[in-house]
Protein backbone atom coordinates (compact mmCIF):
# COMPACT_ATOMS: atom_id res chain seq x y z
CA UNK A 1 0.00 0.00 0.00
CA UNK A 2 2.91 2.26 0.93
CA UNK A 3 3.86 2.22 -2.94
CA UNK A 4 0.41 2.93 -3.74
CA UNK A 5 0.05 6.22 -1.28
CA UNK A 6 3.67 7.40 -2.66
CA UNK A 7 2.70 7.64 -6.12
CA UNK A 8 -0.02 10.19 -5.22
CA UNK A 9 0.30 13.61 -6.45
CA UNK A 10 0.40 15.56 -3.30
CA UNK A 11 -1.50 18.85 -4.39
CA UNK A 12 -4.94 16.72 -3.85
CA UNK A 13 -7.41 17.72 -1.67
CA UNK A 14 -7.98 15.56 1.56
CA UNK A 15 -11.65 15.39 1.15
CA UNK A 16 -13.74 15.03 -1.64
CA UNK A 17 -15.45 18.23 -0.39
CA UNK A 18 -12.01 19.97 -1.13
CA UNK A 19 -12.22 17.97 -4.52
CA UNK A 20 -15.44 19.83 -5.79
CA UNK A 21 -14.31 23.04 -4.36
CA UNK A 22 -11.55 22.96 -6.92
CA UNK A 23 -13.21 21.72 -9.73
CA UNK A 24 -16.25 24.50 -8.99
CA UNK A 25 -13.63 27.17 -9.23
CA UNK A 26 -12.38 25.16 -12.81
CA UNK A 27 -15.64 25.60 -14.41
CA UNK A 28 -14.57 28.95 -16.49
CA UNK A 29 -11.69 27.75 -17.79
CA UNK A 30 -13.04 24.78 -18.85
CA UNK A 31 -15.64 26.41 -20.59
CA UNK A 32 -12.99 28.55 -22.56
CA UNK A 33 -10.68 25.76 -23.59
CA UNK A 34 -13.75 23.72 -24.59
CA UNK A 35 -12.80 25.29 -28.08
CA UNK A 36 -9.16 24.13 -28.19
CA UNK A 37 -10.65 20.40 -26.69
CA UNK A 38 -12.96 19.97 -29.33
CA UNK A 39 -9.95 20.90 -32.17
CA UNK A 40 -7.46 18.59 -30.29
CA UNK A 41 -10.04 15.62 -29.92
CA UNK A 42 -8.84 14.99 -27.03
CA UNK A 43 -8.53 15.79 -23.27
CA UNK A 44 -7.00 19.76 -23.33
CA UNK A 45 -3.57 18.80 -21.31
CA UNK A 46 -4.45 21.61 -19.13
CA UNK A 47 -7.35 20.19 -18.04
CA UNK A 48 -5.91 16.76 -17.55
CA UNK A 49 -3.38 17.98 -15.38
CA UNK A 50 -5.84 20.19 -13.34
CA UNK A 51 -8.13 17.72 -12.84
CA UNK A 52 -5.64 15.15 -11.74
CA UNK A 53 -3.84 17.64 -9.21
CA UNK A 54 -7.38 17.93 -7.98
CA UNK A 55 -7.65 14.36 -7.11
CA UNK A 56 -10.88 13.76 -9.62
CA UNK A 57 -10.11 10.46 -10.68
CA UNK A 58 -9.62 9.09 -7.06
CA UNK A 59 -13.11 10.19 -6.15
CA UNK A 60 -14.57 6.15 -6.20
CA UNK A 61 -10.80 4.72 -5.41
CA UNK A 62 -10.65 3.17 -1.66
CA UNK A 63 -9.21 5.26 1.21
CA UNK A 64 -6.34 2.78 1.50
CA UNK A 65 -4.78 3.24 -1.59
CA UNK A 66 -5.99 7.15 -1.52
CA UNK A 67 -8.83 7.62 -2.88
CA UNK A 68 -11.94 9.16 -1.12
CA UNK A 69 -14.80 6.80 -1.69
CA UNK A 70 -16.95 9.64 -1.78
CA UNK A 71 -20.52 10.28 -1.62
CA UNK A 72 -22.58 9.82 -4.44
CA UNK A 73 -24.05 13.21 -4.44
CA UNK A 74 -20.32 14.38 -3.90
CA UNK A 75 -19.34 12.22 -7.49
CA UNK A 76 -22.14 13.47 -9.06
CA UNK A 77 -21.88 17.56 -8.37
CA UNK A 78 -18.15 16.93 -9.06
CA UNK A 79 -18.81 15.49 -12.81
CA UNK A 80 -21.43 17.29 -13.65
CA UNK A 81 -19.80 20.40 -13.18
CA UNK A 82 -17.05 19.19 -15.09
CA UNK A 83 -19.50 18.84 -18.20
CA UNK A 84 -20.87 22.16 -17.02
CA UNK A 85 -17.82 24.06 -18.48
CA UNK A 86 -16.59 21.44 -20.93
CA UNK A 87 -19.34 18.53 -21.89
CA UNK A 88 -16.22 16.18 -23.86
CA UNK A 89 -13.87 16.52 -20.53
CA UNK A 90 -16.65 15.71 -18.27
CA UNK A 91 -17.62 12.94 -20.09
CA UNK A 92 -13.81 11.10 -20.35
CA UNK A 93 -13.67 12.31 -16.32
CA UNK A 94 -16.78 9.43 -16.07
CA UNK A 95 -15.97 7.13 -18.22
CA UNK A 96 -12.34 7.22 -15.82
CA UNK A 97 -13.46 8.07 -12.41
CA UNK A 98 -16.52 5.38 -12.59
CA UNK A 99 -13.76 2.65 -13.88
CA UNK A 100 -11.60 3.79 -11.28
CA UNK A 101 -13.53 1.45 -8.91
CA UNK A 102 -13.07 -1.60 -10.81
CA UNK A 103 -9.88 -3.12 -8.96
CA UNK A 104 -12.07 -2.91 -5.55
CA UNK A 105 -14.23 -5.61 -7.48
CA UNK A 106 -10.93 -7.66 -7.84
CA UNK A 107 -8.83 -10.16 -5.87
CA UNK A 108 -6.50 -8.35 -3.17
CA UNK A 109 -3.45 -9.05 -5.61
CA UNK A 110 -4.76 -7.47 -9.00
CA UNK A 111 -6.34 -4.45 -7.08
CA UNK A 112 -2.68 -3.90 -5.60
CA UNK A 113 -1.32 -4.61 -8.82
CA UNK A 114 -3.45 -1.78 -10.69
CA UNK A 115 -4.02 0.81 -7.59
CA UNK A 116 0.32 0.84 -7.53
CA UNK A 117 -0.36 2.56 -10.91
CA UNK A 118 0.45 6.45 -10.40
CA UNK A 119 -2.33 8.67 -11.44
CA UNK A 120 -4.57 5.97 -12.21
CA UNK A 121 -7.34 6.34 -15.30
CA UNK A 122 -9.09 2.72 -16.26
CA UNK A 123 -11.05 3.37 -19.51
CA UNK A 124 -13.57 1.09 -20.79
CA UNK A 125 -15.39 -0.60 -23.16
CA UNK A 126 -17.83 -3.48 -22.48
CA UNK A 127 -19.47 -4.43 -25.78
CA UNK A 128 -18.23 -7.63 -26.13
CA UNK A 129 -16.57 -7.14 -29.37
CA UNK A 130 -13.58 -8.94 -28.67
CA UNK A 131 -12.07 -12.78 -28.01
CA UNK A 132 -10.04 -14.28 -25.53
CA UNK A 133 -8.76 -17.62 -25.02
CA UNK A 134 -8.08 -19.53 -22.24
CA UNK A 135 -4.71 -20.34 -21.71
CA UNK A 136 -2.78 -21.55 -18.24
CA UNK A 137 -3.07 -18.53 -15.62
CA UNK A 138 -5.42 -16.78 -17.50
CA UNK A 139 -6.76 -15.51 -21.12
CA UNK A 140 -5.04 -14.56 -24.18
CA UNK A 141 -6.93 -11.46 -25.46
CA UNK A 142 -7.18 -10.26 -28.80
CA UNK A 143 -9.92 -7.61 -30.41
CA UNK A 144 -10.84 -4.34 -31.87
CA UNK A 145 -13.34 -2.44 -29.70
CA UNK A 146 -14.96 0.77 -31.87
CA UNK A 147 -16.22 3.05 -28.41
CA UNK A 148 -12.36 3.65 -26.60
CA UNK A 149 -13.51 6.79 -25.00
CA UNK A 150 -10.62 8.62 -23.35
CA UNK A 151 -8.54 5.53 -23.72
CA UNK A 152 -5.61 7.71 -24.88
CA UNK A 153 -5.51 9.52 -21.27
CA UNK A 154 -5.42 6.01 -19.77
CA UNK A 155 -2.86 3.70 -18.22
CA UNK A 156 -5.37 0.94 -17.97
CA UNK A 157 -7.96 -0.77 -20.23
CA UNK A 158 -11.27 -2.69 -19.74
CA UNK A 159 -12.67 -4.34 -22.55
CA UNK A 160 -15.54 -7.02 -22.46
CA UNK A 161 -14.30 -10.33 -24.66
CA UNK A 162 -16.50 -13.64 -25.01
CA UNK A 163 -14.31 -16.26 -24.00
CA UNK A 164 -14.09 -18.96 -25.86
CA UNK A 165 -15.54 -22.43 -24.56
CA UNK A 166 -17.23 -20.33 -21.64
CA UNK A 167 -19.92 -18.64 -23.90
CA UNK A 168 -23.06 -20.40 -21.59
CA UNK A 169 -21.31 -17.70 -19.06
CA UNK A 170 -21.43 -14.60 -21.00
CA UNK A 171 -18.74 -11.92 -21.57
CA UNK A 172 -16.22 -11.46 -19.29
CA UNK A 173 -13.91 -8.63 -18.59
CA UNK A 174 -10.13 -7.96 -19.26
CA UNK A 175 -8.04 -5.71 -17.34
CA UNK A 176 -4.77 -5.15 -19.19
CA UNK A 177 -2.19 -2.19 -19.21
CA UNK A 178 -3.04 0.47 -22.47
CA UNK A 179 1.12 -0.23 -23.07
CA UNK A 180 -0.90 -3.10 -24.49
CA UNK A 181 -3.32 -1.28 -26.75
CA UNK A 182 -3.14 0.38 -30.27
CA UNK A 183 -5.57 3.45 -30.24
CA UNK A 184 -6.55 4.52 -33.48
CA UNK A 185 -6.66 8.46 -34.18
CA UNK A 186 -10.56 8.28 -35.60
CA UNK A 187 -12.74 9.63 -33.77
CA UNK A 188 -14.38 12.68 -35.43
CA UNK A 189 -17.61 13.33 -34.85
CA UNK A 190 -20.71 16.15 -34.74
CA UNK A 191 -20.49 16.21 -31.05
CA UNK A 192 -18.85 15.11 -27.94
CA UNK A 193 -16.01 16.24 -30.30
CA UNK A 194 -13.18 16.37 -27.41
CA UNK A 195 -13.57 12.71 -26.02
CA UNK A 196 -10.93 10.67 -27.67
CA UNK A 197 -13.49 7.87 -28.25
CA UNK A 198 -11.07 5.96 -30.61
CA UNK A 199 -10.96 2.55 -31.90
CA UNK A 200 -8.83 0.27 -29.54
CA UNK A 201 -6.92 -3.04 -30.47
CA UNK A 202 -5.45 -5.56 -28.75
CA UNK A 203 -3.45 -8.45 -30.66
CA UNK A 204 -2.77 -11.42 -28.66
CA UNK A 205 -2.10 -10.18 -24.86
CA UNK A 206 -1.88 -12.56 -21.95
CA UNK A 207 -4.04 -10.92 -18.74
CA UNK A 208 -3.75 -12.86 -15.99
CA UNK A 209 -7.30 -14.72 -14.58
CA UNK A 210 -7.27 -12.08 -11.50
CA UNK A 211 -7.58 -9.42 -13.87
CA UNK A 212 -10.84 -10.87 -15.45
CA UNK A 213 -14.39 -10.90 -13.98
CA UNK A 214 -17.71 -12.04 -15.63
CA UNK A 215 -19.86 -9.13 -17.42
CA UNK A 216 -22.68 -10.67 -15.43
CA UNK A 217 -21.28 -10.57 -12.11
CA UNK A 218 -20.34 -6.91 -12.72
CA UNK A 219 -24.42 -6.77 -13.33
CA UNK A 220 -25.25 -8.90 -10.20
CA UNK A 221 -22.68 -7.77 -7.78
CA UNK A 222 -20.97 -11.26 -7.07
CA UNK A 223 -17.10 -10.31 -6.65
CA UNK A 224 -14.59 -12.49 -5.00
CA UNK A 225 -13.83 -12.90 -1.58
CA UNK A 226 -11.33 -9.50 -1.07
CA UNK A 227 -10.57 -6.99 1.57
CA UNK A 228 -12.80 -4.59 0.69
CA UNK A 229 -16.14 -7.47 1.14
CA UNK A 230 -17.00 -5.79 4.08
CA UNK A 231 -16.98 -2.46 2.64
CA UNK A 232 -20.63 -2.03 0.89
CA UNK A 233 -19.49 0.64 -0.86
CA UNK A 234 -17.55 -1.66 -3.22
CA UNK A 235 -19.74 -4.80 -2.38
CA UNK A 236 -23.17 -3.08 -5.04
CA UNK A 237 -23.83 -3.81 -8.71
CA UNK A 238 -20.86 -2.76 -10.80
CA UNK A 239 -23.52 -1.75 -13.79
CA UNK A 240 -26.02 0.08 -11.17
CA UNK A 241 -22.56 2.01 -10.58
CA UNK A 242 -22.43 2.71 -14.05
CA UNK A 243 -25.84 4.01 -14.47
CA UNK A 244 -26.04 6.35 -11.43
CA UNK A 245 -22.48 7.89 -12.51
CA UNK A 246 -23.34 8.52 -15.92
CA UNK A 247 -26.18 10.84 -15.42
CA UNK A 248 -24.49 13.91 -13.88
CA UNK A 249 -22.32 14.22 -17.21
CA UNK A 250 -26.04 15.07 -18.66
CA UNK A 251 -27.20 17.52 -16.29
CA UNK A 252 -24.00 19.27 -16.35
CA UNK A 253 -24.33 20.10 -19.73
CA UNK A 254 -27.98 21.47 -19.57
CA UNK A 255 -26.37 23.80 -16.64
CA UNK A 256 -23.81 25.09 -19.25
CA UNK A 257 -26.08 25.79 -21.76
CA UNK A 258 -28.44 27.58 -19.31
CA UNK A 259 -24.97 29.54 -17.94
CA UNK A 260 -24.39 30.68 -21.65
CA UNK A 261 -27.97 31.41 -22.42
CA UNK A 262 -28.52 33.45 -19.25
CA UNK A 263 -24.88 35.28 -19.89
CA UNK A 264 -26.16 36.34 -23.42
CA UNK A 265 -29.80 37.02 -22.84
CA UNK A 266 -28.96 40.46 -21.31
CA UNK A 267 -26.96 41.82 -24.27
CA UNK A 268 -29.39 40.43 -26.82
CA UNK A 269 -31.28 43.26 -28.94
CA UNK A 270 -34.46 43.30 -31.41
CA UNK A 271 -35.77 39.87 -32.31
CA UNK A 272 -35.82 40.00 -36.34
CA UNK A 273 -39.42 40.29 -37.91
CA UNK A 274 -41.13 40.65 -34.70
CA UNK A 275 -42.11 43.87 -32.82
CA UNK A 276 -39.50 43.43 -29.64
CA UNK A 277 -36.90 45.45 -29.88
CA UNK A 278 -35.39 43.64 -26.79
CA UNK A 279 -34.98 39.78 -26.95
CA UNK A 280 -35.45 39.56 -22.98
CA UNK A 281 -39.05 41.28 -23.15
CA UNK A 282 -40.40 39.06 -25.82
CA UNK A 283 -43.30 36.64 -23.56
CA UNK A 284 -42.77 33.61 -25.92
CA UNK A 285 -39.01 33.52 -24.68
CA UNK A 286 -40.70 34.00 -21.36
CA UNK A 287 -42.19 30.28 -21.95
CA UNK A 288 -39.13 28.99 -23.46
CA UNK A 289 -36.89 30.02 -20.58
CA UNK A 290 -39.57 28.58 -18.02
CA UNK A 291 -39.66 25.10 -19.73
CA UNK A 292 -36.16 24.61 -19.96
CA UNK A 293 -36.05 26.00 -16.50
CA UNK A 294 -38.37 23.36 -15.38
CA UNK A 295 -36.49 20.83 -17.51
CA UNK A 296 -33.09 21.57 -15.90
CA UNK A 297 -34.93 21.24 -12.26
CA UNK A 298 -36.87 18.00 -12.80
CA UNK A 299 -33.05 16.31 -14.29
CA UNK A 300 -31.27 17.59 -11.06
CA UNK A 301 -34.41 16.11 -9.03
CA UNK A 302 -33.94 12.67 -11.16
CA UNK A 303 -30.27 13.08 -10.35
CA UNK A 304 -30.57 13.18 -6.59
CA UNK A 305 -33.23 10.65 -6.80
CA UNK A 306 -30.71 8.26 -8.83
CA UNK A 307 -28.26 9.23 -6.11
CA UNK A 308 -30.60 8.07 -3.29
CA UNK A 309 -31.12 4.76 -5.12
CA UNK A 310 -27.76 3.91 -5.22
CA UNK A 311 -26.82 4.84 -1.93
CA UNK A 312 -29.77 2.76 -0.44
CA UNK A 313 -28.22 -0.13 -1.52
CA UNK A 314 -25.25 -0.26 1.03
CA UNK A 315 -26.59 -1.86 3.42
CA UNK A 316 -29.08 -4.63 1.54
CA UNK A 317 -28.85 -6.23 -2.11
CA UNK A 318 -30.43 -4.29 -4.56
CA UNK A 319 -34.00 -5.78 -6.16
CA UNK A 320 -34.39 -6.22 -9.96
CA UNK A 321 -36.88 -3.44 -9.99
CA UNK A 322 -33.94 -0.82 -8.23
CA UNK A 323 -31.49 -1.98 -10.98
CA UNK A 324 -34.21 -1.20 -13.40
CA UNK A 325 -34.91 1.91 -11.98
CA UNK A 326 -30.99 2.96 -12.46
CA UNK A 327 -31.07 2.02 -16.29
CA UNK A 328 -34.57 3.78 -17.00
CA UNK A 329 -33.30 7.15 -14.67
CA UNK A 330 -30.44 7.67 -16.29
CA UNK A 331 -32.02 7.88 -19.84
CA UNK A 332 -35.08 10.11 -18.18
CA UNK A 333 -32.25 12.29 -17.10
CA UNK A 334 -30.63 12.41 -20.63
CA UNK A 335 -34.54 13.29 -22.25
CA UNK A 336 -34.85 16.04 -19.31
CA UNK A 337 -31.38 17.49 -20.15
CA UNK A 338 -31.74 17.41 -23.58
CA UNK A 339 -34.81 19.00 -23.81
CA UNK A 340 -33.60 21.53 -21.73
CA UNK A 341 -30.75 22.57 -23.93
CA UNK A 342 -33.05 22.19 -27.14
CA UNK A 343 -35.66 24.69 -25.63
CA UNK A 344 -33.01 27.20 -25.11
CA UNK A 345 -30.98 26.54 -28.41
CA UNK A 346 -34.19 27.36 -30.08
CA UNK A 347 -34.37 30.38 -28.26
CA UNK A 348 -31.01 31.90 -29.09
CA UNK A 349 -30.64 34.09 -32.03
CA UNK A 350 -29.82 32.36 -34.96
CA UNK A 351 -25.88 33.82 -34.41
CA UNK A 352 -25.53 31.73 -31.46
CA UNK A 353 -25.59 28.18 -34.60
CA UNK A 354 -21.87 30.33 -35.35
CA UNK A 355 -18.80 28.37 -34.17
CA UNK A 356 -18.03 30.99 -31.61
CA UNK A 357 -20.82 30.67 -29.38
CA UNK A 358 -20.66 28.37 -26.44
CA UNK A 359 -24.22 27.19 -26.66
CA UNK A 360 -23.88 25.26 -30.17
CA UNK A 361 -21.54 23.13 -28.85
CA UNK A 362 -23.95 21.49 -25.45
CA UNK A 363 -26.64 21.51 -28.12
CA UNK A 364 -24.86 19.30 -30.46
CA UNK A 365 -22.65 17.44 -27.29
CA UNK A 366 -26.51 16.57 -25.37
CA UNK A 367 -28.05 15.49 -28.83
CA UNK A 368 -25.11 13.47 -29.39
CA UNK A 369 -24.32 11.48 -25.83
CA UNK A 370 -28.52 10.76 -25.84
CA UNK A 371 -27.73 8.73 -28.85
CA UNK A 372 -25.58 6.39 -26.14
CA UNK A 373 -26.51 2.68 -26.62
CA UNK A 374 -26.07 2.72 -22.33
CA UNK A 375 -27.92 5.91 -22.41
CA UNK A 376 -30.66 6.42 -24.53
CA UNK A 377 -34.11 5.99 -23.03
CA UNK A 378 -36.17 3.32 -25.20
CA UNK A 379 -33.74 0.50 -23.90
CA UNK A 380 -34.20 1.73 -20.42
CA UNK A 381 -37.74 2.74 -20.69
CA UNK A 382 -38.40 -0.83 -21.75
CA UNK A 383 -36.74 -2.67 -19.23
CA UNK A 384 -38.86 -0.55 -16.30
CA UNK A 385 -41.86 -1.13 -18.19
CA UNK A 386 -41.37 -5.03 -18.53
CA UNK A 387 -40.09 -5.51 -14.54
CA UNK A 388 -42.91 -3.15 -13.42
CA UNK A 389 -45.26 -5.54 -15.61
CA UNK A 390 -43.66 -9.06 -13.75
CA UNK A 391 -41.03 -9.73 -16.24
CA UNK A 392 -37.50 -9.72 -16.34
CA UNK A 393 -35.81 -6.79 -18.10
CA UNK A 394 -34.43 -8.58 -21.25
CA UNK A 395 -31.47 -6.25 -21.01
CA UNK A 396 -28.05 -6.51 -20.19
CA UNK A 397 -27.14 -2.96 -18.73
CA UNK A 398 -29.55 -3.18 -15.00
């Protein structure tokens, strides 16, 4: 552990209160290298190496090895404000601080082996899209995986493989070192422009059978018999993780476009063809701005309800229709946010479509991250409909 502690930057907060106190007074300058992210496609190294000094991607890591195993609503205000100034950072910050967790789910020996890494950042990628073999020890790997987010910014990587002879068990997961991994330089897209989400291959790499765990007991919350079994905070349904700490990236980004909206609103003059020489006296913006309003409110209710869920689970095993619940909030949130951002998109002047102005980009980063497979609402909308009715989900991701 002692090697684990060392390799901490020592800037970091001690609390994960301290955490989001730093990253609240980031939110600016995110927002104005949001620009320079989306041109790079890729994290802006400035914002890598703030976030990191401010101890972000510790924020699920256990207190032994330094992280803070914080509060959900502490995870969630953190990332969300993250996507609040830049929508492509706070989404790779997820993708990493959520997979941060996944050595707690391991044996004692591959969590030390992967929490001794310094400045730790686990990307992943769990569409089974990928095949590994099994081999004495372990699994030989091999694979392309198309959805890499962030995996550039990484030292580790998580893909899901179906293993062969052990298909009756479903896919299973690899935990290899990105030394390991070829990431493509692809990804170029109409939104979410900044996130690195690059195809990754691996050709052929041995990873060890502690490194591995089944997709499904990720999904069911069976992990092996570790030091961290008695702590409930690591001992809850890997996926139900991965629902509740995807949703703040969504709400942050209807805050930012409300921030730019309001900022603008003020300054704006006559509204073309109409008779208001003032955009801000107009009543039919009136109604916009009060439905996104109400929009932005009901996703940071969702949020803390999501939040709730996930924390009521420490102390009890979830039921089928709580793991549902995760799936289908998470894609309610994404609806709420995005029509939040639509409403006020559509009530910008048409100079706000330029380039230049801050709101294009969370209208075409929200319409883009709704169109996540893990995200979108049908799939989860579905699955709560059919437990609700006495049947099982028929989905994978609850």
């Amino acid at each position: 552990m002692s090697a684990v502690l060392h390799s901490l930057a020592s800037p970091a907060p001690r609390t994960a209160e301290g955490v989001l106190a730093q990253v609240n007074a980031l939110v600016d300058r995110l927002r104005a290298r949001a620009p320079e992210t989306e041109l790079l496609r890729r994290m802006h190294p400035d914002n890598l190496r703030e976030l990191t000094e401010a101890g972000v991607f510790r924020l699920a890591m256990p207190s032994d090895v330094g992280g803070y195993q914080a509060d959900e609503d502490i995870v969630a205000e953190v990332l969300a404000q993250i996507s609040r100034g830049c929508p492509s950072t706070g989404w790779m910050c997820t993708i990493m601080v959520v997979s941060n967790l996944i050595p707690a789910l391991l044996t004692d020996e591959a969590a030390d082996d992967i929490y001794s890494t310094p400045n730790l950042r686990i990307t992943a990628a769990l569409a089974p899209t990928g095949r590994a073999m099994p081999v004495e020890g372990g699994y030989r790997v091999t694979g392309q995986w198309t959805w890499n987010t962030a995996g550039v910014h990484s030292n580790w990587f998580t893909p899901a493989c179906v293993v062969t002879g052990e298909e009756d068990s479903g896919p299973r997961a690899m935990l290899l070192p990105t030394t390991e991994v070829d990431h493509q330089d692809n990804w170029r897209a109409a939104g979410m422009a900044g996130t690195a989400t690059n195809i990754a291959t691996v050709t052929d790499v041995f990873v060890p059978a502690a490194r591995t765990i089944l997709m499904n007991d990720l999904a069911e919350g069976h992990y092996p018999t570790r030091r961290y079994s008695q702590l409930r905070y690591f001992d809850r349904p890997f996926v139900m993780y991965v629902n509740a700490g995807s949703a703040p990236a969504l709400l942050g980004m209807a805050r930012g476009a409300m921030d730019c909206f309001m900022q603008t609103l003020p300054t704006r003059g006559a509204i073309t063809f109409t008779a208001w020489s003032k955009a801000a006296d107009a009543p039919f913006l009136h109604h916009q701005l009060a439905k996104a309003q109400y929009d932005l409110e009901a996703a940071e209710m969702f949020t803390s309800r999501l939040n709730a869920l996930y924390r009521g689970v420490l102390d009890r095993r979830p039921t089928i229709v709580e793991r549902a619940q995760a799936r289908a909030y998470i894609g309610h949130i994404a609806s709420l946010s995005r029509a939040c951002v639509n409403q006020l998109f559509e009530a910008s002047s048409s100079s706000h479509t330029l380039l230049a102005a801050d709101i294009q980009r969370y209208f075409r980063d929200i319409n883009v991250l709704h169109q996540h497979a893990a995200i979108q609402p049908n799939t989860g909308d579905e699955a709560y409909g059919r437990v609700l009715a006495g049947l099982d989900p028929n989905c994978e991701i609850v």
